[in-house]
N, C-alpha and C. Protein backbone atom coordinates (compact mmCIF):
# COMPACT_ATOMS: atom_id res chain seq x y z
N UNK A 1 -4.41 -19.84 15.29
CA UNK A 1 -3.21 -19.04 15.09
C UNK A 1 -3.31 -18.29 13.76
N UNK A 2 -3.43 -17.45 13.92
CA UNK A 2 -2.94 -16.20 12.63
C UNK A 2 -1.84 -15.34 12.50
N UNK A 3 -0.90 -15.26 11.02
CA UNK A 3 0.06 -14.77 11.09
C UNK A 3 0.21 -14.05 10.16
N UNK A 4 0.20 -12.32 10.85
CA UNK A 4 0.01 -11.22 9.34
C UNK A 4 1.37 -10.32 9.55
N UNK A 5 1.08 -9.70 8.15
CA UNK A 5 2.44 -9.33 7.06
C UNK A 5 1.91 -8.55 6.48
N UNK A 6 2.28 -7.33 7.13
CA UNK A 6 2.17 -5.83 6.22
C UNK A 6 2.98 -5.70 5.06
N UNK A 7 2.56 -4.36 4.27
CA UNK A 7 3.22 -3.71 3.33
C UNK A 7 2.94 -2.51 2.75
N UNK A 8 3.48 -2.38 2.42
CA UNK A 8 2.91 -1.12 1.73
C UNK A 8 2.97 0.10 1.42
N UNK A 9 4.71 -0.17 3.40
CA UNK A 9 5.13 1.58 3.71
C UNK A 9 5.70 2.04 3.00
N UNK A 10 6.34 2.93 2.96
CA UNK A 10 7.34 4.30 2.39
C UNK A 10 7.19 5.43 2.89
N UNK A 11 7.65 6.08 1.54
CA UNK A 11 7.97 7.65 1.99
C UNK A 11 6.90 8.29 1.26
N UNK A 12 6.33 9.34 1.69
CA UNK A 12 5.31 10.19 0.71
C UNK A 12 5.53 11.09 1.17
N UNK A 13 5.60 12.25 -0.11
CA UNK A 13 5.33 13.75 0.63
C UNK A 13 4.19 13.92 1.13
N UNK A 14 3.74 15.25 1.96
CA UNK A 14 2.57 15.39 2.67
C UNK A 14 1.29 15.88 1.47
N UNK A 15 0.22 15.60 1.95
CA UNK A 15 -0.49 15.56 0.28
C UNK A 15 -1.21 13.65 -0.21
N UNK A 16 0.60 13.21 -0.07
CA UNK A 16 0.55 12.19 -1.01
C UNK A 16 -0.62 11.10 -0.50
N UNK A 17 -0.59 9.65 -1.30
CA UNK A 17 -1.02 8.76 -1.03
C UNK A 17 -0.58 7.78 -0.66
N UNK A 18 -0.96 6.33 -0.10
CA UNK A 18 -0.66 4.89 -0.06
C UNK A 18 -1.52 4.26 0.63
N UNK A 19 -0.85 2.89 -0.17
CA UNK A 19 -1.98 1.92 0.36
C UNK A 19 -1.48 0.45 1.19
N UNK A 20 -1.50 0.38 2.06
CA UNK A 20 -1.02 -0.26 3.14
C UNK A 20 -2.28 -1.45 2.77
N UNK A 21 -1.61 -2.91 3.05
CA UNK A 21 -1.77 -4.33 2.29
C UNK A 21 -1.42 -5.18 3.97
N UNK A 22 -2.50 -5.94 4.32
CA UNK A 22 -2.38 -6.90 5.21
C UNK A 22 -2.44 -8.30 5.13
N UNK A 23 -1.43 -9.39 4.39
CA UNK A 23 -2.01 -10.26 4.46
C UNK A 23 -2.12 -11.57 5.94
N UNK A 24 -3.08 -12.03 5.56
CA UNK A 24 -3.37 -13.28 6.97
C UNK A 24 -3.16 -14.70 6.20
N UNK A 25 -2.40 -15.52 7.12
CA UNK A 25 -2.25 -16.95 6.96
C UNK A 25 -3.55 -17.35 7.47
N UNK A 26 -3.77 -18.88 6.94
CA UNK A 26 -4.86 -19.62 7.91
C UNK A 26 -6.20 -19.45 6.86
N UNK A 27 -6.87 -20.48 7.44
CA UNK A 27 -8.37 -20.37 6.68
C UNK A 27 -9.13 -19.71 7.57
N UNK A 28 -9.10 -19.03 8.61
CA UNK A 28 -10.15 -18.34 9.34
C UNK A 28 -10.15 -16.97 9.65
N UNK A 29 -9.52 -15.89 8.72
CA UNK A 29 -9.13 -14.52 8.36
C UNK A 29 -10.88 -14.34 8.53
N UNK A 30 -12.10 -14.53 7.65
CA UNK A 30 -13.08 -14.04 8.06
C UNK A 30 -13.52 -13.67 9.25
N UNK A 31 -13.42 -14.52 10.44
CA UNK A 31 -14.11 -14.85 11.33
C UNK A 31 -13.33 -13.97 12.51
N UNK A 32 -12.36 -13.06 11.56
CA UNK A 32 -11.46 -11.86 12.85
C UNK A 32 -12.09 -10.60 12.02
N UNK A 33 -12.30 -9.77 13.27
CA UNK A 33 -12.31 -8.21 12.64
C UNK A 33 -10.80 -7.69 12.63
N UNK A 34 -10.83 -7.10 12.04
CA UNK A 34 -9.33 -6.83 11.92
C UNK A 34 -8.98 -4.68 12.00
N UNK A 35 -7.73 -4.70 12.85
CA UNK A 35 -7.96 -3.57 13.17
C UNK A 35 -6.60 -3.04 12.32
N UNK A 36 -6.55 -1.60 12.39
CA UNK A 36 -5.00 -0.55 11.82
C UNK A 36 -4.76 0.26 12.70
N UNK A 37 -3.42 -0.30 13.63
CA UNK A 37 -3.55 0.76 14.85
C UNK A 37 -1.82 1.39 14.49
N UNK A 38 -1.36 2.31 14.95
CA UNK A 38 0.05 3.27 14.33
C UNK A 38 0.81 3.76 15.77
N UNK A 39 1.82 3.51 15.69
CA UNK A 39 2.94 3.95 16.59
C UNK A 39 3.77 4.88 16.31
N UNK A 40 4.03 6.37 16.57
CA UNK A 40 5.05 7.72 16.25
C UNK A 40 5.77 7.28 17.40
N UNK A 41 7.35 7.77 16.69
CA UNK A 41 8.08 8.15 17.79
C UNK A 41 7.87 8.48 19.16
N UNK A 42 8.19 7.83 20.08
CA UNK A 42 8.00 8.77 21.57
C UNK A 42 6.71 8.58 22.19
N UNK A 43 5.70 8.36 21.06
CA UNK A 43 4.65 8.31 21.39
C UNK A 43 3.92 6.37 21.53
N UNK A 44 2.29 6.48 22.28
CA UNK A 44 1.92 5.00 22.23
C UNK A 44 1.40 4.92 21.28
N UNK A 45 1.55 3.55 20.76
CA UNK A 45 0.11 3.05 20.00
C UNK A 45 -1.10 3.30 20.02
N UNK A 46 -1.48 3.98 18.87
CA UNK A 46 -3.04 4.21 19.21
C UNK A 46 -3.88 3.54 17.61
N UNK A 47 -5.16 3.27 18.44
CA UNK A 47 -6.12 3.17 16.99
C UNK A 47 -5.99 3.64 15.66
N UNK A 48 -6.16 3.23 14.54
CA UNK A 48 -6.33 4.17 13.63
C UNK A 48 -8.09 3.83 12.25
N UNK A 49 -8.27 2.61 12.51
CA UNK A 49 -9.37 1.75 12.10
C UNK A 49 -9.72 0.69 12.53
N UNK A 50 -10.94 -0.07 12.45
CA UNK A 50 -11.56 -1.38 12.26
C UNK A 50 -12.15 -2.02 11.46
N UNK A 51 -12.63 -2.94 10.75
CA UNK A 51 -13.27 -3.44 9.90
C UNK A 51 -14.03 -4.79 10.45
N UNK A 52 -14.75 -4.77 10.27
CA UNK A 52 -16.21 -6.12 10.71
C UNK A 52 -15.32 -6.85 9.94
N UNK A 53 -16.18 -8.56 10.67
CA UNK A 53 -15.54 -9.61 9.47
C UNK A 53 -16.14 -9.81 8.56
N UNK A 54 -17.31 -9.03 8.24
CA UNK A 54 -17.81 -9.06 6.86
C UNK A 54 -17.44 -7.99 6.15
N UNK A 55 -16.83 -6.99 7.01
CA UNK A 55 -16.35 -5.78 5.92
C UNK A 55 -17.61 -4.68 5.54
N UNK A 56 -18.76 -5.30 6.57
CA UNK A 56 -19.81 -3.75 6.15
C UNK A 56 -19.73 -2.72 7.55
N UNK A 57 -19.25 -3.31 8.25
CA UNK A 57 -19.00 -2.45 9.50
C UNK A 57 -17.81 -1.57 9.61
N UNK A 58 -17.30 0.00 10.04
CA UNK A 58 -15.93 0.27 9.61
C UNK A 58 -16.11 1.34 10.84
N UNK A 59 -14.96 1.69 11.73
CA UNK A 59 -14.73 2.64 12.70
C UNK A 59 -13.14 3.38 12.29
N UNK A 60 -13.34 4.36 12.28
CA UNK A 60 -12.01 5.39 12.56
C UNK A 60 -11.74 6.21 13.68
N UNK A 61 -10.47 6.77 13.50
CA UNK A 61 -9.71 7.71 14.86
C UNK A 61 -10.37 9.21 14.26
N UNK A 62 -10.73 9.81 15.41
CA UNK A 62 -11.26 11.06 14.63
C UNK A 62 -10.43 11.47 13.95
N UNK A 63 -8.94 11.46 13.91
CA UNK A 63 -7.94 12.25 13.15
C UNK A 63 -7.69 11.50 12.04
N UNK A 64 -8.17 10.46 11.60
CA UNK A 64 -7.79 10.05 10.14
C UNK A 64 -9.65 9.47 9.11
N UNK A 65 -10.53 10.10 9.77
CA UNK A 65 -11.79 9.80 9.19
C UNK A 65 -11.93 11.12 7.99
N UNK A 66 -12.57 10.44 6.80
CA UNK A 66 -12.46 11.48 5.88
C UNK A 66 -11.29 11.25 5.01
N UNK A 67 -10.12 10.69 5.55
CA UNK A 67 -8.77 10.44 4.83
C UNK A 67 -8.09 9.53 4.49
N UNK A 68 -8.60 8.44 5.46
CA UNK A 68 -8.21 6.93 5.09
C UNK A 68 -9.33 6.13 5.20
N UNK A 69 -9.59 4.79 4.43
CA UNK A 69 -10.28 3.82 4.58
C UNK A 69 -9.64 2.56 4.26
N UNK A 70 -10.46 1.71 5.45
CA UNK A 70 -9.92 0.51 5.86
C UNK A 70 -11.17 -0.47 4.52
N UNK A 71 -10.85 -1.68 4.44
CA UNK A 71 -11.18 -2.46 3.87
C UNK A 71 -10.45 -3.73 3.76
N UNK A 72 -11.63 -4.69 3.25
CA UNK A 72 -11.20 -6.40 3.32
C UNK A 72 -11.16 -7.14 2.20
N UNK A 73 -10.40 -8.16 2.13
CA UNK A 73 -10.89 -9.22 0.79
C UNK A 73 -11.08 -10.16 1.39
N UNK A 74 -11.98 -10.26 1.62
CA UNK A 74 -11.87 -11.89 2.89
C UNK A 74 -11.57 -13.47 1.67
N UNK A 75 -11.83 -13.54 0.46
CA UNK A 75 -11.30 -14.29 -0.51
C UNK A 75 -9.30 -14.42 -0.87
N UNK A 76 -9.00 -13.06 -0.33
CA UNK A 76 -7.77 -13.15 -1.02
C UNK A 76 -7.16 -12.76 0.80
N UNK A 77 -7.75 -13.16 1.89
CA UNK A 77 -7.05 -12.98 3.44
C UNK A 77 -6.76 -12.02 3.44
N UNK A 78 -6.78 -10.40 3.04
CA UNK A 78 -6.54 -9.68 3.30
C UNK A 78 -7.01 -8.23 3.40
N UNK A 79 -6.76 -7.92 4.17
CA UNK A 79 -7.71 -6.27 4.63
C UNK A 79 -6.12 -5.23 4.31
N UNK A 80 -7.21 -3.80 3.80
CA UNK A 80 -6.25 -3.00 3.31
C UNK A 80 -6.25 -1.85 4.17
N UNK A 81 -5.14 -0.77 3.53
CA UNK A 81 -5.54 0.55 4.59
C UNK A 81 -5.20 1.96 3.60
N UNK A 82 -6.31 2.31 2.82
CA UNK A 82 -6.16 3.61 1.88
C UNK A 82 -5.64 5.13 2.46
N UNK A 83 -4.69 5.03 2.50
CA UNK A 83 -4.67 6.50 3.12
C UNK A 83 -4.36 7.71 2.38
N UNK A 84 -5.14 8.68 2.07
CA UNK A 84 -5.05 9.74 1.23
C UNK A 84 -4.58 11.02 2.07
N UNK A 85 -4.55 12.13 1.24
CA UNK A 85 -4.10 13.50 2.26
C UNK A 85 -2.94 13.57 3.20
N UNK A 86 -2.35 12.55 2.62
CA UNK A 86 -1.49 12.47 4.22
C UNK A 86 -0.74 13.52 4.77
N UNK A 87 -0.39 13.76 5.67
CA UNK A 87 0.35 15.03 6.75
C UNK A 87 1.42 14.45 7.61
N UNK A 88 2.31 15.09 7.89
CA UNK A 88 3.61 14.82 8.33
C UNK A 88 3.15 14.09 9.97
N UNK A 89 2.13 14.07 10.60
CA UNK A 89 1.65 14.02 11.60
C UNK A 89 1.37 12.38 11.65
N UNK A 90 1.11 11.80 10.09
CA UNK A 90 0.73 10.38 10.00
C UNK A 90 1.79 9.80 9.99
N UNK A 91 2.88 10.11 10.23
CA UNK A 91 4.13 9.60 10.04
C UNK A 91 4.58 8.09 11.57
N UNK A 92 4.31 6.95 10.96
CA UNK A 92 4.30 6.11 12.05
C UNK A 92 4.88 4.91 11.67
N UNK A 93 4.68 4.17 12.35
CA UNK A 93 4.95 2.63 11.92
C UNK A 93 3.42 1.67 11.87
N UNK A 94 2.70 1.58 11.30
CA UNK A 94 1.67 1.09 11.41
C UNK A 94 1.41 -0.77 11.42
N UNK A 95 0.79 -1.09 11.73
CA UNK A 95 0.16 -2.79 12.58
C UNK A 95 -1.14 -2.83 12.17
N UNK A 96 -1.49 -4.32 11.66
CA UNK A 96 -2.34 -4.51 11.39
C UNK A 96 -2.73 -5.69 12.59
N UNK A 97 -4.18 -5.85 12.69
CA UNK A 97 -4.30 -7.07 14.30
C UNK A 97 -5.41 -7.44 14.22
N UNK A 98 -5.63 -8.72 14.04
CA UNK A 98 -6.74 -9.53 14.31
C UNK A 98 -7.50 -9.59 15.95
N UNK A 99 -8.74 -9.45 15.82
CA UNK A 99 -9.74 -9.39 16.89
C UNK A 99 -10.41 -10.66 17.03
N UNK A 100 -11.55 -10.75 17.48
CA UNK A 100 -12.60 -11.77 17.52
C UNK A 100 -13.89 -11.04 17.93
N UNK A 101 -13.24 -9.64 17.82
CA UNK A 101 -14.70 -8.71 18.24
C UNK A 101 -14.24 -7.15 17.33
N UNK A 102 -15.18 -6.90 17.42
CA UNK A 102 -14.99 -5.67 16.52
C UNK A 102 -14.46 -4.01 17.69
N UNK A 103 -13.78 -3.91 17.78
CA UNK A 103 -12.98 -3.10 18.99
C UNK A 103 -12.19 -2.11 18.62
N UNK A 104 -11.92 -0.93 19.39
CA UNK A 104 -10.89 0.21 19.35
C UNK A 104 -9.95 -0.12 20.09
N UNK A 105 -9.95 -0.92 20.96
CA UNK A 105 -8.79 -1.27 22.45
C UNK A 105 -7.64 -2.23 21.74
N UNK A 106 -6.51 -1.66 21.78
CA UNK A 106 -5.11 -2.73 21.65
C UNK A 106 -5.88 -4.22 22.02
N UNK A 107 -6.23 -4.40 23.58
CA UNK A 107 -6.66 -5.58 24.62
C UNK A 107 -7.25 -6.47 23.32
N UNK A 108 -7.66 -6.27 22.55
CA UNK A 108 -8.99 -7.22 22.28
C UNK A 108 -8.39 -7.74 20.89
N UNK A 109 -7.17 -7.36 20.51
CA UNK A 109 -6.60 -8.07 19.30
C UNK A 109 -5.67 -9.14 20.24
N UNK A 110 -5.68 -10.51 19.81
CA UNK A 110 -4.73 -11.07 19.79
C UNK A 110 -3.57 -11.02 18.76
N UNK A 111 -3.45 -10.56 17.65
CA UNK A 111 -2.82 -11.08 16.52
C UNK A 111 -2.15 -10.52 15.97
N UNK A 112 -1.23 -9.95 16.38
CA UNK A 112 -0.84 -8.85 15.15
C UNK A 112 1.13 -8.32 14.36
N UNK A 113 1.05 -8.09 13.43
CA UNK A 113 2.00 -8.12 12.43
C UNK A 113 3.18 -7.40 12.71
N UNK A 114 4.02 -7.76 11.97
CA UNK A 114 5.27 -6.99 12.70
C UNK A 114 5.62 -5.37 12.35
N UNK A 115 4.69 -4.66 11.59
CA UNK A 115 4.42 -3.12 11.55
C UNK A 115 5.13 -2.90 9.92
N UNK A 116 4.86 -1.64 9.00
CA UNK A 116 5.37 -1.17 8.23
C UNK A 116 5.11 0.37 8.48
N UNK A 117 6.37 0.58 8.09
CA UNK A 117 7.00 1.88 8.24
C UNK A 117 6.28 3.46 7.22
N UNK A 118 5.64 4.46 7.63
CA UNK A 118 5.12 5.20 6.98
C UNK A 118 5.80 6.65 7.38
N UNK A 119 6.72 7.11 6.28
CA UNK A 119 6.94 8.45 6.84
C UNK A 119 6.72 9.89 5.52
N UNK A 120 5.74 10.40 5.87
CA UNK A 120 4.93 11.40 5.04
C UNK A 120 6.27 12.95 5.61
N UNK A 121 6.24 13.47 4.10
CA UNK A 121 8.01 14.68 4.26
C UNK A 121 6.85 15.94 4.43
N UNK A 122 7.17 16.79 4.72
CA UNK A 122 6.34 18.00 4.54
C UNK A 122 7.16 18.82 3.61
């Protein structure tokens, strides 16, 4: 059982920055890849990163590569989510979700947090 706890959201103008903070309960945070997937209004959940459980492996959504990076502390349970440039378009509720495989598919996380709120102003 793993139990994660975002942070990190707010408000940014478009431009701006933040850094979105995942932490995991439990001693076995390594042994999940851990994903950053984002929900807009109206719209589904989709991907937005992955990270290996060692943290040398990393996948993005074509629309946020170049602008955000994902990363881990596997010492301190927690994987992060850098997002720079942001655009009114990133404006979501974002989830962080433990895997057991390194994946783009919702399916393959069991685990995941109760979302923080990101809304970029133009």
């Amino acid at each position: 059982q793993v139990q994660l706890l975002e942070s990190g959201g707010g408000l940014v103008q478009s431009g701006g920055s933040l850094r979105l903070s995942c932490a995991a309960s439990g001693r076995t945070f390594s042994t999940y890849a851990m994903g950053w997937f984002r929900q807009a209004p109206g719209k589904e959940r989709e991907f937005v990163a992955v990270v290996s459980r060692s943290g040398f492996s990393t996948d993005y959504a074509d629309s946020v590569k170049g602008r955000f990076t994902i990363s881990r502390d596997n010492a301190k349970n927690t994987v992060y989510l850098q997002m720079n440039s942001l655009k009114p378009e990133d404006t979501a509720v974002y989830y962080c979700a433990a895997g057991l495989v390194f994946a783009v598919r919702q399916y393959a996380y069991a685990y995941w947090g109760q979302g923080t709120q990101v809304t970029v102003s133009s």
